[in-house]
Protein backbone atom coordinates (compact mmCIF):
# COMPACT_ATOMS: atom_id res chain seq x y z
CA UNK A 1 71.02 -9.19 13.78
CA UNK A 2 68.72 -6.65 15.71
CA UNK A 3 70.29 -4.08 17.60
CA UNK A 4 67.59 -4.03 20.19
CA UNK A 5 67.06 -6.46 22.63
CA UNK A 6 63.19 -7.04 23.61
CA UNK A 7 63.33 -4.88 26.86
CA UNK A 8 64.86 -2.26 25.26
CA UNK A 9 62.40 -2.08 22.69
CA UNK A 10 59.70 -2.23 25.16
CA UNK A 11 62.08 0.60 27.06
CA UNK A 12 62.09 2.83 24.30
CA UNK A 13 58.33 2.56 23.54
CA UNK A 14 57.78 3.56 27.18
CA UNK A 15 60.66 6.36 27.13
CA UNK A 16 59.21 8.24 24.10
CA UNK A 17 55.63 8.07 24.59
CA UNK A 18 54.45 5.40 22.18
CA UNK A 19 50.96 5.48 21.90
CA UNK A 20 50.78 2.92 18.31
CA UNK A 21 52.59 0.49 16.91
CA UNK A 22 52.81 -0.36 13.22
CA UNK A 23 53.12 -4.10 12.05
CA UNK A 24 53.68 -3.99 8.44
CA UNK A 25 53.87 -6.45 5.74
CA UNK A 26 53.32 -6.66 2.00
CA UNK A 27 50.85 -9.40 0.46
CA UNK A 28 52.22 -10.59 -3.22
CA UNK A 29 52.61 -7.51 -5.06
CA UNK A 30 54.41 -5.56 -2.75
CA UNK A 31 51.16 -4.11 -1.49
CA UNK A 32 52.16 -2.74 1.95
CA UNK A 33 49.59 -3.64 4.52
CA UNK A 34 49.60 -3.20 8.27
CA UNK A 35 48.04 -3.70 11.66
CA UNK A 36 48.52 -1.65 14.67
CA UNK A 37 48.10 -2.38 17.94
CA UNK A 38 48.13 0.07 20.95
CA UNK A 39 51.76 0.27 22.63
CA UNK A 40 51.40 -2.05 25.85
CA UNK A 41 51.02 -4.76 23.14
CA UNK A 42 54.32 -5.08 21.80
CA UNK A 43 55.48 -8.01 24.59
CA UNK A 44 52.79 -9.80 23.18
CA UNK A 45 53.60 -9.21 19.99
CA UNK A 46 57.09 -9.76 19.85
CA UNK A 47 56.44 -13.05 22.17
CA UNK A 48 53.75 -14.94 20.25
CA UNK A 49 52.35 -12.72 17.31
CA UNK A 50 49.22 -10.73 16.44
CA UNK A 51 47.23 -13.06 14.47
CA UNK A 52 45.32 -11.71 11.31
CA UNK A 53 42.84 -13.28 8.77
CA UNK A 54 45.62 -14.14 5.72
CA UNK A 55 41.58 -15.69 3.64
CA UNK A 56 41.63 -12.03 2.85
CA UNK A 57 45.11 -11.08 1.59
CA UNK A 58 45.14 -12.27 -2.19
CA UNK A 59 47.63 -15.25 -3.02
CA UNK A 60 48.11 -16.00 1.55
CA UNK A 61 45.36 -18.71 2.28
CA UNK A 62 42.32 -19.88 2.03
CA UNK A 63 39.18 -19.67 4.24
CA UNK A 64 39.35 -23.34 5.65
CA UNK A 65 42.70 -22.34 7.09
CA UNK A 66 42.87 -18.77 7.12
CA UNK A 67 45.09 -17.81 10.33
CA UNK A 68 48.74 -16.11 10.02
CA UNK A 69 50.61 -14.28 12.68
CA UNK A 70 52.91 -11.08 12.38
CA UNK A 71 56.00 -10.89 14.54
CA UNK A 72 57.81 -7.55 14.36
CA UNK A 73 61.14 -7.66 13.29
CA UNK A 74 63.00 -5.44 15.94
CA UNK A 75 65.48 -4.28 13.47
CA UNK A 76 62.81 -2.39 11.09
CA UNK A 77 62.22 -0.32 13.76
CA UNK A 78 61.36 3.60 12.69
CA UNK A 79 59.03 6.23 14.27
CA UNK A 80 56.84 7.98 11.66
CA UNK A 81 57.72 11.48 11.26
CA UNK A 82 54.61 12.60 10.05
CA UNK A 83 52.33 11.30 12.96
CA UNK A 84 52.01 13.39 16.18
CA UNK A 85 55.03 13.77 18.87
CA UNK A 86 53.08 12.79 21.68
CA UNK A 87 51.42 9.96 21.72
CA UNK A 88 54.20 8.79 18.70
CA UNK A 89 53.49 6.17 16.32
CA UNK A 90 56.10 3.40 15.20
CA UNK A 91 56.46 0.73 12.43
CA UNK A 92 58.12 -2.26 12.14
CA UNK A 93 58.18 -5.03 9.34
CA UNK A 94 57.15 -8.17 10.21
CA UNK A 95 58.12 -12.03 9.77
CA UNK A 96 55.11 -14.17 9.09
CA UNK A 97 54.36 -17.60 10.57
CA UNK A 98 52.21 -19.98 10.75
CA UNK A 99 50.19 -20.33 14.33
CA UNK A 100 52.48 -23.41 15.13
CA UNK A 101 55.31 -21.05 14.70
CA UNK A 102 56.38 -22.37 11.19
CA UNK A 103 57.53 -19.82 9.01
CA UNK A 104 55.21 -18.79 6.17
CA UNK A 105 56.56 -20.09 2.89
CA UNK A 106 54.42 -16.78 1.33
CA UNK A 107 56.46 -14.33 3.02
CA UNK A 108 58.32 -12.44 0.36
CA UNK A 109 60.76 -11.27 3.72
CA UNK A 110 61.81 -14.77 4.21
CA UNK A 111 62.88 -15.50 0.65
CA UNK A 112 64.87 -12.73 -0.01
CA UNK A 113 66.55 -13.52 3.41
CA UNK A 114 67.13 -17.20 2.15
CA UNK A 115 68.48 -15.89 -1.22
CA UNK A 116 71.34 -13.51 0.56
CA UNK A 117 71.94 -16.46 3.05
CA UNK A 118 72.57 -18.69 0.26
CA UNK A 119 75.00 -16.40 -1.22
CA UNK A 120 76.65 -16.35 1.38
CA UNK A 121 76.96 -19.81 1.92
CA UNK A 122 78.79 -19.38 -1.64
CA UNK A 123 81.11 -16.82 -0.46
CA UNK A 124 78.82 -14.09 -2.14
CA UNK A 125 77.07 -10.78 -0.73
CA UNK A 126 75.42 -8.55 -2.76
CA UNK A 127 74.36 -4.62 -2.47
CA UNK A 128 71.87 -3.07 -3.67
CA UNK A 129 71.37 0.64 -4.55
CA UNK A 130 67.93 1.76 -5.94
CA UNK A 131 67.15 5.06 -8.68
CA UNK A 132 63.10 5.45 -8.53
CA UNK A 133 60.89 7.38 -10.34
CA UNK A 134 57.52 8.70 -9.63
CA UNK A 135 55.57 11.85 -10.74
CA UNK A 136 53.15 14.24 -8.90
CA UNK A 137 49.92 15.32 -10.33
CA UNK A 138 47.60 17.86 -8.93
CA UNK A 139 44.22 17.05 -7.19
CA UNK A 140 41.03 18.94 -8.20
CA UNK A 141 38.83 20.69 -6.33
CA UNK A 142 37.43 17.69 -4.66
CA UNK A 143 40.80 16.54 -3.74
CA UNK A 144 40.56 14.17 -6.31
CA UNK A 145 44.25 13.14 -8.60
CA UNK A 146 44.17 14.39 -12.14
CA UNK A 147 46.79 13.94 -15.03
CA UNK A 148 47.63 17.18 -15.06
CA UNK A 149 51.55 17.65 -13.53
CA UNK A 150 52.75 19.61 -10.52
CA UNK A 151 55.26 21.39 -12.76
CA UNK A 152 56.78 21.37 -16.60
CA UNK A 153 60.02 21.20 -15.17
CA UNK A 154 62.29 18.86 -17.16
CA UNK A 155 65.85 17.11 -16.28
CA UNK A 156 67.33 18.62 -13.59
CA UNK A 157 65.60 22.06 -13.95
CA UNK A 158 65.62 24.15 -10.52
CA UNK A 159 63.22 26.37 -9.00
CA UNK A 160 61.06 28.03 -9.30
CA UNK A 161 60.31 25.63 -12.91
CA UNK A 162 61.18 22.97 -10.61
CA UNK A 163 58.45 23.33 -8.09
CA UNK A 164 58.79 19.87 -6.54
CA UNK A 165 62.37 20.51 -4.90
CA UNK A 166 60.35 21.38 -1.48
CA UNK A 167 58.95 17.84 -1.51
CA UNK A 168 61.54 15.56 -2.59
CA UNK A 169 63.07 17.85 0.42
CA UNK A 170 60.69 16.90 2.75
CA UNK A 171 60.42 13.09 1.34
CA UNK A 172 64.50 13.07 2.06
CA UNK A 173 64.15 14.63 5.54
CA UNK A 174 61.72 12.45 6.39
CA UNK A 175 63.51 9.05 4.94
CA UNK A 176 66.60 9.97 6.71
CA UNK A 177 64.19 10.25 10.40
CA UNK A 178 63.27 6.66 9.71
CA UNK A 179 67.03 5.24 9.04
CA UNK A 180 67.27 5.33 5.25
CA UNK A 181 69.66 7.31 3.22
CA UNK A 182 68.56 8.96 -0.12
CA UNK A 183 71.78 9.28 -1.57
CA UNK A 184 70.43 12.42 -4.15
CA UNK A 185 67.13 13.84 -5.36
CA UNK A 186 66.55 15.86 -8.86
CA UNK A 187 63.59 16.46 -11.23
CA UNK A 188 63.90 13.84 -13.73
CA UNK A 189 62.82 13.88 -17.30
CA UNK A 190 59.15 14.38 -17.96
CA UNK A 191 57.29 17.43 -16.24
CA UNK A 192 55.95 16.59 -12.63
CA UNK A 193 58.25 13.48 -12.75
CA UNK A 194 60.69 13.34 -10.11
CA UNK A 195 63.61 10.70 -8.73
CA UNK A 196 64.96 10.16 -5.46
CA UNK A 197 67.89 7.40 -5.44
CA UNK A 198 68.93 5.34 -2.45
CA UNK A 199 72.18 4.59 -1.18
CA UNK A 200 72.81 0.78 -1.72
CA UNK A 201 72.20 -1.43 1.22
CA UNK A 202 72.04 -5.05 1.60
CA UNK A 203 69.37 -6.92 -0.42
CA UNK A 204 66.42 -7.15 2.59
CA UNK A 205 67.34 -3.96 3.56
CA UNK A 206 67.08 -2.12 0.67
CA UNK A 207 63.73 -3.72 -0.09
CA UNK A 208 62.26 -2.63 2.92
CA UNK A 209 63.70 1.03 2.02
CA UNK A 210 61.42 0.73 -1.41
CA UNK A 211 57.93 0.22 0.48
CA UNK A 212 58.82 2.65 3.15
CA UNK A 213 59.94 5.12 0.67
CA UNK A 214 56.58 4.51 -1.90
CA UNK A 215 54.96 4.85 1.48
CA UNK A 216 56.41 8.20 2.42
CA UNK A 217 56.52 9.89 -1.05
CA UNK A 218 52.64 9.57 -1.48
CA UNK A 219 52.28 10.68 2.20
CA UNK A 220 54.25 13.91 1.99
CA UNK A 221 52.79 14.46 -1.61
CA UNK A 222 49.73 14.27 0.34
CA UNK A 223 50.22 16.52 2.67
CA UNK A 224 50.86 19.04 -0.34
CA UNK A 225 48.47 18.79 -2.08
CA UNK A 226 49.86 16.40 -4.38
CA UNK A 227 49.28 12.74 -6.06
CA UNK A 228 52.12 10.56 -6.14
CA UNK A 229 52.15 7.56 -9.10
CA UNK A 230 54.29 4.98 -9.25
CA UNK A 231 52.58 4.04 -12.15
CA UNK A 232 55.11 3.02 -14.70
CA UNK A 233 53.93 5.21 -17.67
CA UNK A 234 50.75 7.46 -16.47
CA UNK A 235 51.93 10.16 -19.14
CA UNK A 236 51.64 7.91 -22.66
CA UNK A 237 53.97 10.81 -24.50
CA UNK A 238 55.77 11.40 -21.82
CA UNK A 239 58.80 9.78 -20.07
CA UNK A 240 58.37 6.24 -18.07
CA UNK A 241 59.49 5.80 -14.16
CA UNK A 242 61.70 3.28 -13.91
CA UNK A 243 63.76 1.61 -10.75
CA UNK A 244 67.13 1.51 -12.13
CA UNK A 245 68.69 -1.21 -9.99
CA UNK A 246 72.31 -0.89 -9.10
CA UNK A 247 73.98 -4.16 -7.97
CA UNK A 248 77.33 -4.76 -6.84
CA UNK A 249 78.86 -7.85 -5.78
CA UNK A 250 81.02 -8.92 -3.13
CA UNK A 251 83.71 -11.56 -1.89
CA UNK A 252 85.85 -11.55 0.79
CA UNK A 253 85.24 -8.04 1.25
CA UNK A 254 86.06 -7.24 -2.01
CA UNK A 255 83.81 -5.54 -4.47
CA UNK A 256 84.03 -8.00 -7.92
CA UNK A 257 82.90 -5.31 -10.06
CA UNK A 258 86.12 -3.11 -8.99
CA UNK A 259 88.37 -1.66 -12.42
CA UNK A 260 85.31 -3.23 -14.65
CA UNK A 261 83.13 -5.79 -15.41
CA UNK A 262 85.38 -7.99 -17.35
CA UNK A 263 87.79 -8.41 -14.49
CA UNK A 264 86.14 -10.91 -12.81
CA UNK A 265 84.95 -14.28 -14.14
CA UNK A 266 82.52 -14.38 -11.52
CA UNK A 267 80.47 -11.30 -11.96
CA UNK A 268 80.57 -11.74 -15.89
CA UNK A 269 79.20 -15.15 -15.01
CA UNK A 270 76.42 -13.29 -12.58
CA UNK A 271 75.52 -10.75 -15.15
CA UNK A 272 75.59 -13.87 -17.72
CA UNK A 273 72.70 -15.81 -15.47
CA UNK A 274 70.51 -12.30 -15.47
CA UNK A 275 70.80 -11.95 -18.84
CA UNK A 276 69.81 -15.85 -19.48
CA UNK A 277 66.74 -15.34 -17.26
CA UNK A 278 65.45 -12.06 -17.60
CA UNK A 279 62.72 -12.47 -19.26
CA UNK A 280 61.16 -15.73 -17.01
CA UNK A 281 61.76 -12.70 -14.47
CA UNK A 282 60.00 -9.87 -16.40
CA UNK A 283 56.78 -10.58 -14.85
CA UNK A 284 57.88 -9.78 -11.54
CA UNK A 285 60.15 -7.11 -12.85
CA UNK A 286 57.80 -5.17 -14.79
CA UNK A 287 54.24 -6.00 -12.97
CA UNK A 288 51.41 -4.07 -14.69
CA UNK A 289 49.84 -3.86 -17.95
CA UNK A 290 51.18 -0.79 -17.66
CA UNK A 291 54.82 -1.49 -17.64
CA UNK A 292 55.09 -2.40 -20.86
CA UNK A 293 54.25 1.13 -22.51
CA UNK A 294 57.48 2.26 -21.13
CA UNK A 295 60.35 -0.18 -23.12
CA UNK A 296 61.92 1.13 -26.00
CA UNK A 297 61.79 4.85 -25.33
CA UNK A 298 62.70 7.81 -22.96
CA UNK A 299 66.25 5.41 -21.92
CA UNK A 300 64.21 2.32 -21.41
CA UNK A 301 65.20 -1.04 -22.64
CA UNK A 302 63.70 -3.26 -25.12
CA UNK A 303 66.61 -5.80 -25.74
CA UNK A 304 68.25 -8.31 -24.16
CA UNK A 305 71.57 -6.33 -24.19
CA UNK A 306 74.55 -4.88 -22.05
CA UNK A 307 76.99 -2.46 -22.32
CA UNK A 308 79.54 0.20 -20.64
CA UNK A 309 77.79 3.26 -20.32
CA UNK A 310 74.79 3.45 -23.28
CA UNK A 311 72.18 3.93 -21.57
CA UNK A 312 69.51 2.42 -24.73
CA UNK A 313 70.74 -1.56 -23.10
CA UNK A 314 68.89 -3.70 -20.28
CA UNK A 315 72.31 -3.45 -18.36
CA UNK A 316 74.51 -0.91 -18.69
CA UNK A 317 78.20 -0.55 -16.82
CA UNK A 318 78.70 2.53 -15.31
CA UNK A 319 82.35 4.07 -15.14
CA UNK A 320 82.36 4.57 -11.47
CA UNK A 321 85.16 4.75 -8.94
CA UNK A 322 86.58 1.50 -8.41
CA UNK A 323 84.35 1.32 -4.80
CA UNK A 324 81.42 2.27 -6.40
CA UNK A 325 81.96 0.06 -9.49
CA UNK A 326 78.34 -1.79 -10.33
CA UNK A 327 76.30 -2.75 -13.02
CA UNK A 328 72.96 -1.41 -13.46
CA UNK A 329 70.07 -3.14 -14.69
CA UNK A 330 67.26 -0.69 -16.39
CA UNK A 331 64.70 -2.72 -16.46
CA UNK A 332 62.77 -2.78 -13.28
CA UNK A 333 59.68 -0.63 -12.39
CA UNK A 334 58.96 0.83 -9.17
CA UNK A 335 55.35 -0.97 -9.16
CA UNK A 336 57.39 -4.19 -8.18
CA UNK A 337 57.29 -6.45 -5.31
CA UNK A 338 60.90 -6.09 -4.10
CA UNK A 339 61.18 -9.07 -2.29
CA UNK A 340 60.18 -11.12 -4.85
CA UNK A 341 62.20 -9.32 -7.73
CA UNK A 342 65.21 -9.71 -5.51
CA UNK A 343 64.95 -12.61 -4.67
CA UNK A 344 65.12 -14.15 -8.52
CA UNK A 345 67.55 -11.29 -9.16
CA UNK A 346 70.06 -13.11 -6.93
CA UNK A 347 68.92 -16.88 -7.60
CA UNK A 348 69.70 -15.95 -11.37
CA UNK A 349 73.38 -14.26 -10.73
CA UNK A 350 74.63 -17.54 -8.44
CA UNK A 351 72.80 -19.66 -11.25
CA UNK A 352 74.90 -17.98 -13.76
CA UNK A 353 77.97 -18.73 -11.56
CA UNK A 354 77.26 -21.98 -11.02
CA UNK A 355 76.93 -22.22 -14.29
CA UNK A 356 80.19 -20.86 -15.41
CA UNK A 357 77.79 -19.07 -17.98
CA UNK A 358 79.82 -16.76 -20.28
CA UNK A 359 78.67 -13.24 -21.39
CA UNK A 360 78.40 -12.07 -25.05
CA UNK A 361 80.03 -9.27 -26.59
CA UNK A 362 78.93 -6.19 -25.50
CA UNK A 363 76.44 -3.63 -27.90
CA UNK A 364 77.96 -0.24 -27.83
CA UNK A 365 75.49 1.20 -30.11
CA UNK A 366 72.39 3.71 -30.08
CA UNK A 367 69.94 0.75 -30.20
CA UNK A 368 66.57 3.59 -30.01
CA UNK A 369 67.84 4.78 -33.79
CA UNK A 370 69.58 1.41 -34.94
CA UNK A 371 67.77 -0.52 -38.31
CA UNK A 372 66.05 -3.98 -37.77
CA UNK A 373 68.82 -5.17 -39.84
CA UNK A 374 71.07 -4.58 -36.58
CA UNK A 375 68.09 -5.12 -34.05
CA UNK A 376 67.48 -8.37 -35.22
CA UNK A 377 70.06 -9.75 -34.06
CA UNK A 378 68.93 -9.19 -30.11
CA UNK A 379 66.67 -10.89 -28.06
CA UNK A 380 63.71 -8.76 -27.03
CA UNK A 381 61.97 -8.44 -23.40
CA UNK A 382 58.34 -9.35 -23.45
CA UNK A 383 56.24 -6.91 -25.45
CA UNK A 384 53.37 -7.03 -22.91
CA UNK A 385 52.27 -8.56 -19.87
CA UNK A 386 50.20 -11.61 -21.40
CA UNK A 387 53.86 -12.38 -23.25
CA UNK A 388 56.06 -11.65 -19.79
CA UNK A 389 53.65 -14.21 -18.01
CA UNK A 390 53.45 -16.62 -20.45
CA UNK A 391 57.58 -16.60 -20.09
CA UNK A 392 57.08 -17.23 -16.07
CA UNK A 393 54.75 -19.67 -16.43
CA UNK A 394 57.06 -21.80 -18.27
CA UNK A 395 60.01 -21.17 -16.07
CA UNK A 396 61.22 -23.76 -14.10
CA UNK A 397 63.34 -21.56 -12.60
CA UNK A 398 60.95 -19.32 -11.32
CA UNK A 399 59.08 -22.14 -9.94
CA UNK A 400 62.28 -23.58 -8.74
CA UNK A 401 63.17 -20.58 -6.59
CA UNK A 402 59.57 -19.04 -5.60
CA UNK A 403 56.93 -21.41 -3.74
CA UNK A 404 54.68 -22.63 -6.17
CA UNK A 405 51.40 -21.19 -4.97
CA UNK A 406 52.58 -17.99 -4.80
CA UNK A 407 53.79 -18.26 -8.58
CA UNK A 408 50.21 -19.24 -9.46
CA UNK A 409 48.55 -16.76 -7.79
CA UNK A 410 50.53 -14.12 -8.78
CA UNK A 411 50.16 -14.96 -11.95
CA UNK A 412 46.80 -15.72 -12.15
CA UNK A 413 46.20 -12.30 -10.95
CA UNK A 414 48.50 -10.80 -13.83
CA UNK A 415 46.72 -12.70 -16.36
CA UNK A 416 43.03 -11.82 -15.08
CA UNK A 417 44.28 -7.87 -15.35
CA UNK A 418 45.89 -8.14 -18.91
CA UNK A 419 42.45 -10.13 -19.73
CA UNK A 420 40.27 -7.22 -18.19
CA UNK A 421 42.63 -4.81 -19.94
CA UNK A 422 42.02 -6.40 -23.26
CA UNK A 423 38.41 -6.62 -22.84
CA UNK A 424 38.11 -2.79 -22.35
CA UNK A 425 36.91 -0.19 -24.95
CA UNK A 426 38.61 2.30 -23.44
CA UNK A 427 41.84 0.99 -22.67
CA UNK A 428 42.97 4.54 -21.13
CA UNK A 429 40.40 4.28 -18.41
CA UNK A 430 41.10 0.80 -17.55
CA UNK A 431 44.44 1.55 -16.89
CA UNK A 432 43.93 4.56 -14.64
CA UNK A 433 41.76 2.68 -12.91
CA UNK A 434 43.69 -0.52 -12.05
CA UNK A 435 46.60 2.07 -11.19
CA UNK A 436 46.76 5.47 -11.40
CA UNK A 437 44.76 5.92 -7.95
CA UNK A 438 46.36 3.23 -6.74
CA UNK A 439 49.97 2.45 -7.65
């Protein structure tokens, strides 16, 4: 429910000199993409939508019917620090529809909404707190990125070896102006590599938190001089970025997860149904070629495993305060499409509870130094992107919770980069290219 009311958001653009209005949006890979429009038209916007040519947004439509409208979503509403104070420029996210006023069955938004509405309908709700990773390079002398880091800081180092505290400062200043809460900042692990965590939120919410913070990190880097990646692994000997994803679960008002996992059928039963369907998910969990470079080292997974604490498993239970009790899968990238990854996130927890699916044994062990004679024994994630698509295509569940087109053009797309990936000579360069300047 938005806390603004259309005049008052048409007040408050005329109160604090609103010159430009953001309408944002992501297309299928959590690409964030905008239109803005000049302030005196918001009434139109918020009345009947700002139309835009979806032919040219990969995966949306096609040229024979090629017209989508963006209506802001009131709620989203944030001014952008970083633009001028007169003449101020705003954002919102946007709801997509059809020009009949149909809702578009694309809009990544709209299923995540549907997933948390059909927890609820279950009795469920879900929050969801976020640790991402990113490093900053420096530019060249023609402003250009290179691999080489801002720093060779490493885990938790201060200044002045840690010379990227002054921008995750500025990144957290900055988030908190737009209505997001970074719960804590720190260098991470690998030199230039960096981590800003978010305080949970409801699923849509927190989603929208990801793009704006991707958005604002490589903006303040920016301004600094800096490159930020989001590139899962840009340093090959070097530690991946991940987007630890820390979910708790809810009923009645009560968190499930409260005193431990294994006191509540149902959230053994959700963990059960991620578990069962994690890797028909990977695709959308771990999106680029990329991705796949990370598992298995630095405290990422490889196997399908769980466990209190050991941080080598796909899901690990932290031993948190009973109101802060979660679990905490260590999977995810932050190249994702949030909406999407969400979205099958919760459709395979309330399948798992449905289900009445029952969790096996947990694996307390150091699985980065275990033999193959115990390794063996666990179920792997997919090894690259051609397997992790491969696994999606064959999902009926995927294709039983996400709209059908989008499932094929997503993953037509993944399959045409692993194919241009494994055409390349110099694999290195292929990847920087699809992502380093990009992701």
């Amino acid at each position: 429910m938005s806390p603004y009311t259309n005049s008052e958001l048409l007040r408050f653009v005329e109160e604090n000199d609103v010159k430009f209005i953001r309408l944002a949006f992501c297309d299928i890979f959590g690409t964030q993409k905008n239109i803005t429009i000049m302030a005196d038209g918001l009434a139109h916007a918020l009345n009947d939508g700002i139309g835009f040519d979806a032919s040219a947004i990969q995966g949306f439509m096609n040229v024979e019917c090629s017209d989508l409208l963006l209506f802001p979503d009131p709620s989203t509403l944030a001014v952008l620090p970083w633009r001028p104070s007169q003449g101020r420029v705003i954002r919102f996210f946007c709801d997509i529809r059809y020009t009949d006023g149909r809702p578009f069955e694309g809009d990544g938004r709209r299923m995540l909404q549907a997933a948390e509405q059909e927890a609820s309908d279950l009795g469920y709700s879900l929050q969801i707190g976020l640790e991402c990773e990113f490093y900053l390079f420096q530019l060249d002398d023609d402003g250009l990125p290179t691999h080489i880091p801002h720093d060779n800081a490493s885990y938790l180092d201060v200044g002045p070896f840690d010379k990227g505290e002054n921008v995750r400062r500025q990144i957290c200043l900055t988030l908190e102006e737009m209505n997001i809460r970074p719960e804590s900042s720190l260098h991470e692990g690998g030199p230039g590599q960096n981590e800003i965590v978010l305080h949970h939120e409801n699923p849509l919410k927190i989603a929208d938190d990801l793009i704006t913070l991707r958005n604002v990190v490589k903006t303040v880097a920016a301004s600094n001089g800096l490159h930020a990646s989001f590139m899962p692994k840009p340093l090959h000997d070097k530690a991946g970025s991940g987007l630890h994803t820390n979910i708790s679960l809810h009923k009645k008002g009560s968190n499930l997860l409260s005193g431990g996992l294994e006191n509540s059928a149902e959230s053994l039963s959700f963990t059960a149904g991620l578990i069962t369907r994690c890797r028909e998910m990977t695709a959308f969990f771990n999106p680029l070629v990329n991705s796949y470079d990370r598992f298995g080292s630095y405290e990422a997974p490889r196997f399908i495993t769980w466990s209190h604490q050991n941080r080598s498993q796909l899901i690990r239970i932290p031993g948190d305060s009973d109101d802060r009790s979660r679990l905490e899968l260590r999977s995810p990238d932050p190249a994702i499409n949030p909406y999407l990854a969400f979205t099958l996130l919760i459709h395979a927890g309330l399948e798992g509870i449905r289900r009445d699916l029952k969790l096996f044994a947990p694996c307390d062990i150091n699985l980065y130094e275990a033999p193959y004679s115990v390794t063996r024994e666990y179920d792997t994630l997919p090894v690259n992107l051609k397997q992790a698509v491969k696994a999606a295509r064959e999902s009926a569940f995927v294709r039983q919770v996400l709209p059908e087109k989008i499932v094929n053009s997503y993953l037509n797309a993944k399959s045409s980069e692993w194919e241009r990936y494994s055409a390349a000579q110099d694999k290195s360069s292929m990847t920087d290219s699809m992502y380093f300047y990009s992701i």
